[in-house]
PDB file of N, CA and C in Angstrom:
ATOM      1  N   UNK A   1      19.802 -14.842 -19.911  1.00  0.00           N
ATOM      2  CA  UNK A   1      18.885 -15.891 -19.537  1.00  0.00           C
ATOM      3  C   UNK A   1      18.864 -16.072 -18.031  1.00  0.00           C
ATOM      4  N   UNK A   2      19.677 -16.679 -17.652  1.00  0.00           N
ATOM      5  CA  UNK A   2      20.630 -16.308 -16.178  1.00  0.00           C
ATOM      6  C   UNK A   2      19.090 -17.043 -15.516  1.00  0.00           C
ATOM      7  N   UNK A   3      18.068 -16.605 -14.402  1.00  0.00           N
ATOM      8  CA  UNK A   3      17.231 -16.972 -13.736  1.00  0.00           C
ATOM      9  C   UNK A   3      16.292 -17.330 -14.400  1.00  0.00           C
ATOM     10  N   UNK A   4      14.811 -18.242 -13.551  1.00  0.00           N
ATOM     11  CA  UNK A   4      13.759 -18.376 -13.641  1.00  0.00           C
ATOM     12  C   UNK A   4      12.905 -16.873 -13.521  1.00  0.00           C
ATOM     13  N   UNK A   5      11.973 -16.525 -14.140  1.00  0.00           N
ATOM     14  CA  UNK A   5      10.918 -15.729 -13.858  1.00  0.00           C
ATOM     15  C   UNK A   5       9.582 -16.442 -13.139  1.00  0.00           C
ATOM     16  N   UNK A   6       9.060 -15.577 -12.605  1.00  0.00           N
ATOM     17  CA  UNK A   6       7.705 -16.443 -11.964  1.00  0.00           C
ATOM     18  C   UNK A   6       6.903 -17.104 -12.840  1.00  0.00           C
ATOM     19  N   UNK A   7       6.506 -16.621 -14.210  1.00  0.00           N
ATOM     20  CA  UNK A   7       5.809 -17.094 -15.254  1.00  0.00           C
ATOM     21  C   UNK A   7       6.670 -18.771 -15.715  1.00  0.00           C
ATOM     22  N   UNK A   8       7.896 -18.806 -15.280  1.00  0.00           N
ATOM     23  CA  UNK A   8       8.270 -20.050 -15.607  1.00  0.00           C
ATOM     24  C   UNK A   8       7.751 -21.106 -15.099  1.00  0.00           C
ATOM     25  N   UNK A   9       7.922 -20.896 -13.661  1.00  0.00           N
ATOM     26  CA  UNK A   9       7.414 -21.784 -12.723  1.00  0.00           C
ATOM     27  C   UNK A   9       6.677 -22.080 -12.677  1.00  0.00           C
ATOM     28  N   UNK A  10       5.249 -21.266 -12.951  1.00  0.00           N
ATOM     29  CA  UNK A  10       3.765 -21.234 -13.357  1.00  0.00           C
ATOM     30  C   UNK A  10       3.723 -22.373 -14.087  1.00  0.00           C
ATOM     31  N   UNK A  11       4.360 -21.910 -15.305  1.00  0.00           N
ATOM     32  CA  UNK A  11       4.097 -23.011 -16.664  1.00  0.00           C
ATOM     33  C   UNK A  11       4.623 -24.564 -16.428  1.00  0.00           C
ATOM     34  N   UNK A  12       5.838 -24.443 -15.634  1.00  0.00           N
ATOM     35  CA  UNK A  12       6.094 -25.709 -15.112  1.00  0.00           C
ATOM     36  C   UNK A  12       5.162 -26.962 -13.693  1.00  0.00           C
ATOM     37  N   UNK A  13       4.691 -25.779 -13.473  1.00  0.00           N
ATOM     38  CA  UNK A  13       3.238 -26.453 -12.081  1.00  0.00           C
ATOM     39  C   UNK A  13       2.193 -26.844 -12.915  1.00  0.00           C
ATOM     40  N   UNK A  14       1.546 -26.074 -14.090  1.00  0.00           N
ATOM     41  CA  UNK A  14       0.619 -26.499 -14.928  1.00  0.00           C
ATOM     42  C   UNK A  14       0.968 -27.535 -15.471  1.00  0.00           C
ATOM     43  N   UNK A  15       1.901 -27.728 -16.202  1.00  0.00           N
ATOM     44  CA  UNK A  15       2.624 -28.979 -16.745  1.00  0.00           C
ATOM     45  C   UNK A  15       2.442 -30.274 -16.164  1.00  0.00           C
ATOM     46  N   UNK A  16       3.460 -30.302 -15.016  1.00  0.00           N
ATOM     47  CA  UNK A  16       3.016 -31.211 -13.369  1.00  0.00           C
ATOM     48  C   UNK A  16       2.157 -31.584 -13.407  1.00  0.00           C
ATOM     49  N   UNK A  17       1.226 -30.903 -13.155  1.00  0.00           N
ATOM     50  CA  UNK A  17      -0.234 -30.772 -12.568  1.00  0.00           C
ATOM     51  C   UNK A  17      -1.142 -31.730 -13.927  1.00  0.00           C
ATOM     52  N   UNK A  18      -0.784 -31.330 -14.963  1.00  0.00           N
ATOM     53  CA  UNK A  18      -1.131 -31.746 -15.976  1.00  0.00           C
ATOM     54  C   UNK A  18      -1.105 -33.543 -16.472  1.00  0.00           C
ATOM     55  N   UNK A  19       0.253 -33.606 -16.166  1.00  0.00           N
ATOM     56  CA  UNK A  19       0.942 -35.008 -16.164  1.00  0.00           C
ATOM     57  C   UNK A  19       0.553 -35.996 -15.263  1.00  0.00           C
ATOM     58  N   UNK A  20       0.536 -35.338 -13.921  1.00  0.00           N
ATOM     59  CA  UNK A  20       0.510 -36.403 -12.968  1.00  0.00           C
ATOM     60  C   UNK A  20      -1.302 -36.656 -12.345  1.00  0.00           C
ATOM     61  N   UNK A  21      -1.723 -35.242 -12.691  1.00  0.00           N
ATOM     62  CA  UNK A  21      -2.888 -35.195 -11.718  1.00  0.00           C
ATOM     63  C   UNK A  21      -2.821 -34.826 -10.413  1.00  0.00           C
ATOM     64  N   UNK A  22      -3.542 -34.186  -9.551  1.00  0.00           N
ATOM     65  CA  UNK A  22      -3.914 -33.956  -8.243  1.00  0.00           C
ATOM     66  C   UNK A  22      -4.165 -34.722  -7.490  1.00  0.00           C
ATOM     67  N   UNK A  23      -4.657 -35.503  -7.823  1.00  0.00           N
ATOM     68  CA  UNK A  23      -4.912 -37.041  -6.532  1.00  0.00           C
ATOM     69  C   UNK A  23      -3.379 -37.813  -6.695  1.00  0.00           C
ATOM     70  N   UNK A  24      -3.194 -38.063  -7.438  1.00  0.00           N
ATOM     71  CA  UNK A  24      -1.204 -38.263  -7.526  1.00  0.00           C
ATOM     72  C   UNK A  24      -0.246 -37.675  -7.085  1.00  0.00           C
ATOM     73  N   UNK A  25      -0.040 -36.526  -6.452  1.00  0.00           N
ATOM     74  CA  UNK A  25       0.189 -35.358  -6.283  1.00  0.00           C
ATOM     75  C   UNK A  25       0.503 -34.971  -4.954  1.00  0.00           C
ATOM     76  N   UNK A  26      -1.175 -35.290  -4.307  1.00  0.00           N
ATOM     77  CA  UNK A  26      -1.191 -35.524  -3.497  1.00  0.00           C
ATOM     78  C   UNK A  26      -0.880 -36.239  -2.514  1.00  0.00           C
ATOM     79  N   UNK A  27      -1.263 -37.803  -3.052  1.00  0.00           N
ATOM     80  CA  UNK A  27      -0.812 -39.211  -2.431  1.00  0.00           C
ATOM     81  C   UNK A  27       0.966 -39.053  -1.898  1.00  0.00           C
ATOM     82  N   UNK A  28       1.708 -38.539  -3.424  1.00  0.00           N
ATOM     83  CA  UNK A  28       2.944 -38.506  -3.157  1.00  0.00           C
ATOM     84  C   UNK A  28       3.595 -37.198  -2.060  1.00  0.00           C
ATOM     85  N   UNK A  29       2.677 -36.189  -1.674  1.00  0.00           N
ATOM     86  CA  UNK A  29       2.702 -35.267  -0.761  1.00  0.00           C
ATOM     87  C   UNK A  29       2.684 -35.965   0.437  1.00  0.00           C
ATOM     88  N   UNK A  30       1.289 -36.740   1.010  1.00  0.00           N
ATOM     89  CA  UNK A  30       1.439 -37.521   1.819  1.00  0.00           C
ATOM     90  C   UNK A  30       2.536 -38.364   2.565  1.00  0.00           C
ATOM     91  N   UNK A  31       3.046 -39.458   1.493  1.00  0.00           N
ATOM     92  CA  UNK A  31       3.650 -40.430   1.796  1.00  0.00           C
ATOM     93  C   UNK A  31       5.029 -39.674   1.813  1.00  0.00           C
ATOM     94  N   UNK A  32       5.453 -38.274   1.457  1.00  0.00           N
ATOM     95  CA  UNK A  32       6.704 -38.094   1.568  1.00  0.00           C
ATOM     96  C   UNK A  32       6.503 -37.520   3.168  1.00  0.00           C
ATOM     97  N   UNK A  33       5.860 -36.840   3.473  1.00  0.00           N
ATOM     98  CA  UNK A  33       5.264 -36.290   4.736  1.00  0.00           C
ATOM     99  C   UNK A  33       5.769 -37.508   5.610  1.00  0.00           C
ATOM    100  N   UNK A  34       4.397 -38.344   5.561  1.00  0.00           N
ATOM    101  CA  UNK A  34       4.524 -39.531   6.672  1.00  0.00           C
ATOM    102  C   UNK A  34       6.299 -40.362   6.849  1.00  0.00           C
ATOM    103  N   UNK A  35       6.964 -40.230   5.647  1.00  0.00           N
ATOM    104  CA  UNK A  35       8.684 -40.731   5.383  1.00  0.00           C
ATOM    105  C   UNK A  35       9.297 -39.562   6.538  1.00  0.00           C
ATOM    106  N   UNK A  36       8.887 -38.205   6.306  1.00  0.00           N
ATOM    107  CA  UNK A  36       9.685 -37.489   7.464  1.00  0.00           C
ATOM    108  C   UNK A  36       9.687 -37.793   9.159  1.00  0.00           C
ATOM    109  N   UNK A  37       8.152 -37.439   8.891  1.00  0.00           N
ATOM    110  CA  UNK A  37       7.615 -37.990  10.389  1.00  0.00           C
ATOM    111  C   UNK A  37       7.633 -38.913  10.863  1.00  0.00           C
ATOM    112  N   UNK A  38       8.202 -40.281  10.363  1.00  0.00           N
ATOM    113  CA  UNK A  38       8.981 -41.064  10.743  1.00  0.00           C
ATOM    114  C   UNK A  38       9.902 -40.941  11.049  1.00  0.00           C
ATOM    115  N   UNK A  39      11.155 -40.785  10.039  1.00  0.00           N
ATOM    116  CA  UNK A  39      12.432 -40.582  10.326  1.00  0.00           C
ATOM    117  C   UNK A  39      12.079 -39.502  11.350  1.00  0.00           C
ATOM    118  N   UNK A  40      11.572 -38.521  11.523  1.00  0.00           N
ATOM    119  CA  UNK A  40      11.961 -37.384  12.960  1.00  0.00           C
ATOM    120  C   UNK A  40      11.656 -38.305  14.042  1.00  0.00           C
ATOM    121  N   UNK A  41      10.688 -39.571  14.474  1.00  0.00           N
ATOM    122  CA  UNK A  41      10.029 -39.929  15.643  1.00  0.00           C
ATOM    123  C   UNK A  41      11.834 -41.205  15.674  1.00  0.00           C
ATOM    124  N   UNK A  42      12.230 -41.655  14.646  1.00  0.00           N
ATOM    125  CA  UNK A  42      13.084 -42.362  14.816  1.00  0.00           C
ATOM    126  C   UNK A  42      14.808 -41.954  15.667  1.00  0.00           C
ATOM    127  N   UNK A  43      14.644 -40.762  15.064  1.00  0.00           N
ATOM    128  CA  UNK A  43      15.644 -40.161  15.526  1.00  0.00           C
ATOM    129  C   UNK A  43      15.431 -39.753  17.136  1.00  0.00           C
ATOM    130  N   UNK A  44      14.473 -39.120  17.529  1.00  0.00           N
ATOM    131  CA  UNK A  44      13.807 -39.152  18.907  1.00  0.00           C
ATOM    132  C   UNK A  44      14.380 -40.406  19.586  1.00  0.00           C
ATOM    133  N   UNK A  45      13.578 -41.416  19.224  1.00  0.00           N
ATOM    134  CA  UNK A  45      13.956 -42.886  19.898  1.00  0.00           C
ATOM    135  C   UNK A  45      15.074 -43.782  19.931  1.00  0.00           C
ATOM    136  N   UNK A  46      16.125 -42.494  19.570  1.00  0.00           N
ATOM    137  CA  UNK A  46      17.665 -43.082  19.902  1.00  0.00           C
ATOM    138  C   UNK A  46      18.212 -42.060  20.570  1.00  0.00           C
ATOM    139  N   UNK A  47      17.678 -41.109  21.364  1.00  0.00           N
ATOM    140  CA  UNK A  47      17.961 -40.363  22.149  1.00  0.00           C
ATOM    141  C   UNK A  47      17.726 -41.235  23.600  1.00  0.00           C
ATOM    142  N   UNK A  48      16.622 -41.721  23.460  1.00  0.00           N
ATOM    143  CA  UNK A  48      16.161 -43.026  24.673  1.00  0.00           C
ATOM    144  C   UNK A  48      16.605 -44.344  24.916  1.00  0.00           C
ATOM    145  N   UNK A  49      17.377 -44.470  23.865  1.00  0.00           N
ATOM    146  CA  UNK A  49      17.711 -46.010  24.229  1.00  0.00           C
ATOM    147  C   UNK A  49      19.575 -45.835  24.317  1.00  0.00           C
ATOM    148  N   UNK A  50      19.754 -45.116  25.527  1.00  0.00           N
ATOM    149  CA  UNK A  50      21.138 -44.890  26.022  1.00  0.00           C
ATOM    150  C   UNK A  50      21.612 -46.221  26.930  1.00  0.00           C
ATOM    151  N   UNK A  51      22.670 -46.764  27.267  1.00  0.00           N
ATOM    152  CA  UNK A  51      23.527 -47.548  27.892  1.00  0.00           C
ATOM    153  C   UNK A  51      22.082 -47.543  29.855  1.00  0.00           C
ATOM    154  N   UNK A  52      22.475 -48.692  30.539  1.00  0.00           N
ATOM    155  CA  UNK A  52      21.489 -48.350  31.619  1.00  0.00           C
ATOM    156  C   UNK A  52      22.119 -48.044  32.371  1.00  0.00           C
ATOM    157  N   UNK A  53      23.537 -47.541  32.732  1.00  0.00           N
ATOM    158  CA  UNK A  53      23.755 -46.789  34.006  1.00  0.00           C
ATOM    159  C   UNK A  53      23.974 -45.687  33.497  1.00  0.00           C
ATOM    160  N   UNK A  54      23.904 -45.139  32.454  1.00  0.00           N
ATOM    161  CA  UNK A  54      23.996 -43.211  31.908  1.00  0.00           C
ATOM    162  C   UNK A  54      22.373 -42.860  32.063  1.00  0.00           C
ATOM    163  N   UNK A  55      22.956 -42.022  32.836  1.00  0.00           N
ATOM    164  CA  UNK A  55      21.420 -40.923  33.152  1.00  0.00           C
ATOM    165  C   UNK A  55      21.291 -39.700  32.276  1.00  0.00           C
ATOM    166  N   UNK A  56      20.126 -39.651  31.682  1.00  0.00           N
ATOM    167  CA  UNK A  56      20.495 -38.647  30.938  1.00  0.00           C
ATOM    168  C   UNK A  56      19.961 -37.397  31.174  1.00  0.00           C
ATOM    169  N   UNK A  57      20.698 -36.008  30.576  1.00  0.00           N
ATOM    170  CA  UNK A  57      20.468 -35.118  31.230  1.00  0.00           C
ATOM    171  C   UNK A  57      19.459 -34.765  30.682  1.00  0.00           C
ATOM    172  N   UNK A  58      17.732 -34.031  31.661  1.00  0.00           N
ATOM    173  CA  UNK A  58      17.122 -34.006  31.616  1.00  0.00           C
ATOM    174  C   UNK A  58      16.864 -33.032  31.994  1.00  0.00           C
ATOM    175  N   UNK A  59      17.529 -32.583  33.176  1.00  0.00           N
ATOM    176  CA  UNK A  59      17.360 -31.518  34.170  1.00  0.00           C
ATOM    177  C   UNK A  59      16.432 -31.879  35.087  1.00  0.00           C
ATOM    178  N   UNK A  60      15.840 -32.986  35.644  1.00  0.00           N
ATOM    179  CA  UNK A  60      14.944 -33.362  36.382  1.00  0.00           C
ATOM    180  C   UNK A  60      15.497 -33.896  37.108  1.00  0.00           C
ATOM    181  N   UNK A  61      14.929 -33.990  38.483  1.00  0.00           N
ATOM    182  CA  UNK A  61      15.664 -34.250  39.750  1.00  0.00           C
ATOM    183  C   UNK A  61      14.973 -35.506  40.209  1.00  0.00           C
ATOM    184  N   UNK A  62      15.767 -36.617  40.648  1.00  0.00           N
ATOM    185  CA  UNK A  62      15.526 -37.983  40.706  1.00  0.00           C
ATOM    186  C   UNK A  62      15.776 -38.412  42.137  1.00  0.00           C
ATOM    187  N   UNK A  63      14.584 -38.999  42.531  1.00  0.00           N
ATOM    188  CA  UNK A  63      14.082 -38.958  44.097  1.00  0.00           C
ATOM    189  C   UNK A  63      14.244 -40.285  43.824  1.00  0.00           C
ATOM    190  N   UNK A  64      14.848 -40.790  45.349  1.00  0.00           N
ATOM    191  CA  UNK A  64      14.907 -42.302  45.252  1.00  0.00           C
ATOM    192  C   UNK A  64      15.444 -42.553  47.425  1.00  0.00           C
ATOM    193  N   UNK A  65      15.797 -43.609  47.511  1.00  0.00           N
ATOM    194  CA  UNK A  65      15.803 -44.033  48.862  1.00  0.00           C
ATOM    195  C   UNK A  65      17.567 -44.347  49.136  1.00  0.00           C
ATOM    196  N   UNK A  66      17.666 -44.182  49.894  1.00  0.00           N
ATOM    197  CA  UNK A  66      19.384 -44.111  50.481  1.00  0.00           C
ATOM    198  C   UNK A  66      19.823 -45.460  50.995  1.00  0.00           C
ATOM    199  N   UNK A  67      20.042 -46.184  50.925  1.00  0.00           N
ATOM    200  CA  UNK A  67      20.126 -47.800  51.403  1.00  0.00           C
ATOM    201  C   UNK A  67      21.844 -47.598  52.127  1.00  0.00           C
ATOM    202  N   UNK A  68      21.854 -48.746  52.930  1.00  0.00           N
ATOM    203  CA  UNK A  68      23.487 -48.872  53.315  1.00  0.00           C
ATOM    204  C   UNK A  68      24.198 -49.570  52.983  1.00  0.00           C
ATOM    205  N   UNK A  69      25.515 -49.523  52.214  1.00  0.00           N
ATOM    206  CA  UNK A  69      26.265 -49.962  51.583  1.00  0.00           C
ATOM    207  C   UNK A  69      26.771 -51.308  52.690  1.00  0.00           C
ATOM    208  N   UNK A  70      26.205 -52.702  52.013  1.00  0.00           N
ATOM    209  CA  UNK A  70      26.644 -53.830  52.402  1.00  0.00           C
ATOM    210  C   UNK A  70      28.185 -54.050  52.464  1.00  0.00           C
ATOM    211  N   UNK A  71      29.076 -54.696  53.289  1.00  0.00           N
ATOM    212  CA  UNK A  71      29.855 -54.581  53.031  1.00  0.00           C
ATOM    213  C   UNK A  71      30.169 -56.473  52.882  1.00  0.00           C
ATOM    214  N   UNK A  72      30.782 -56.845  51.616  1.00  0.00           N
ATOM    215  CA  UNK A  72      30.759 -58.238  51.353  1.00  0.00           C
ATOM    216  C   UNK A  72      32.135 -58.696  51.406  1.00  0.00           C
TER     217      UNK A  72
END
């Protein structure tokens, strides 16, 4: 018995397909989609919200003005 054959799978998508419908199917294609692409944009936006004196490495070179150290 051991594996699936392709004809299994077939019969099991018809089935699916059968049960749920295509516009159902779909919807739930969608909304699992849009669940990723969230979680990926979320994960992004904790790469950005680091401590404010850690610079992060970017490799970009940060131009700014030289002031003289007050002495208090």
């Amino acid at each position: 018995m051991g594996t699936f054959s392709i004809w299994h799978w077939l019969i099991v998508l018809v089935i699916v397909l059968l049960v749920f419908g295509t516009k159902k199917l779909r919807n739930i294609g969608s909304d699992l989609g849009g669940a990723v692409r969230g979680f990926k944009e979320g994960m992004k936006g904790e790469d950005e919200k680091k401590p404010a004196g850690e610079i992060a490495s970017t490799g970009a070179t940060l131009e700014g003005e030289v002031k003289e150290k007050q002495k208090s």
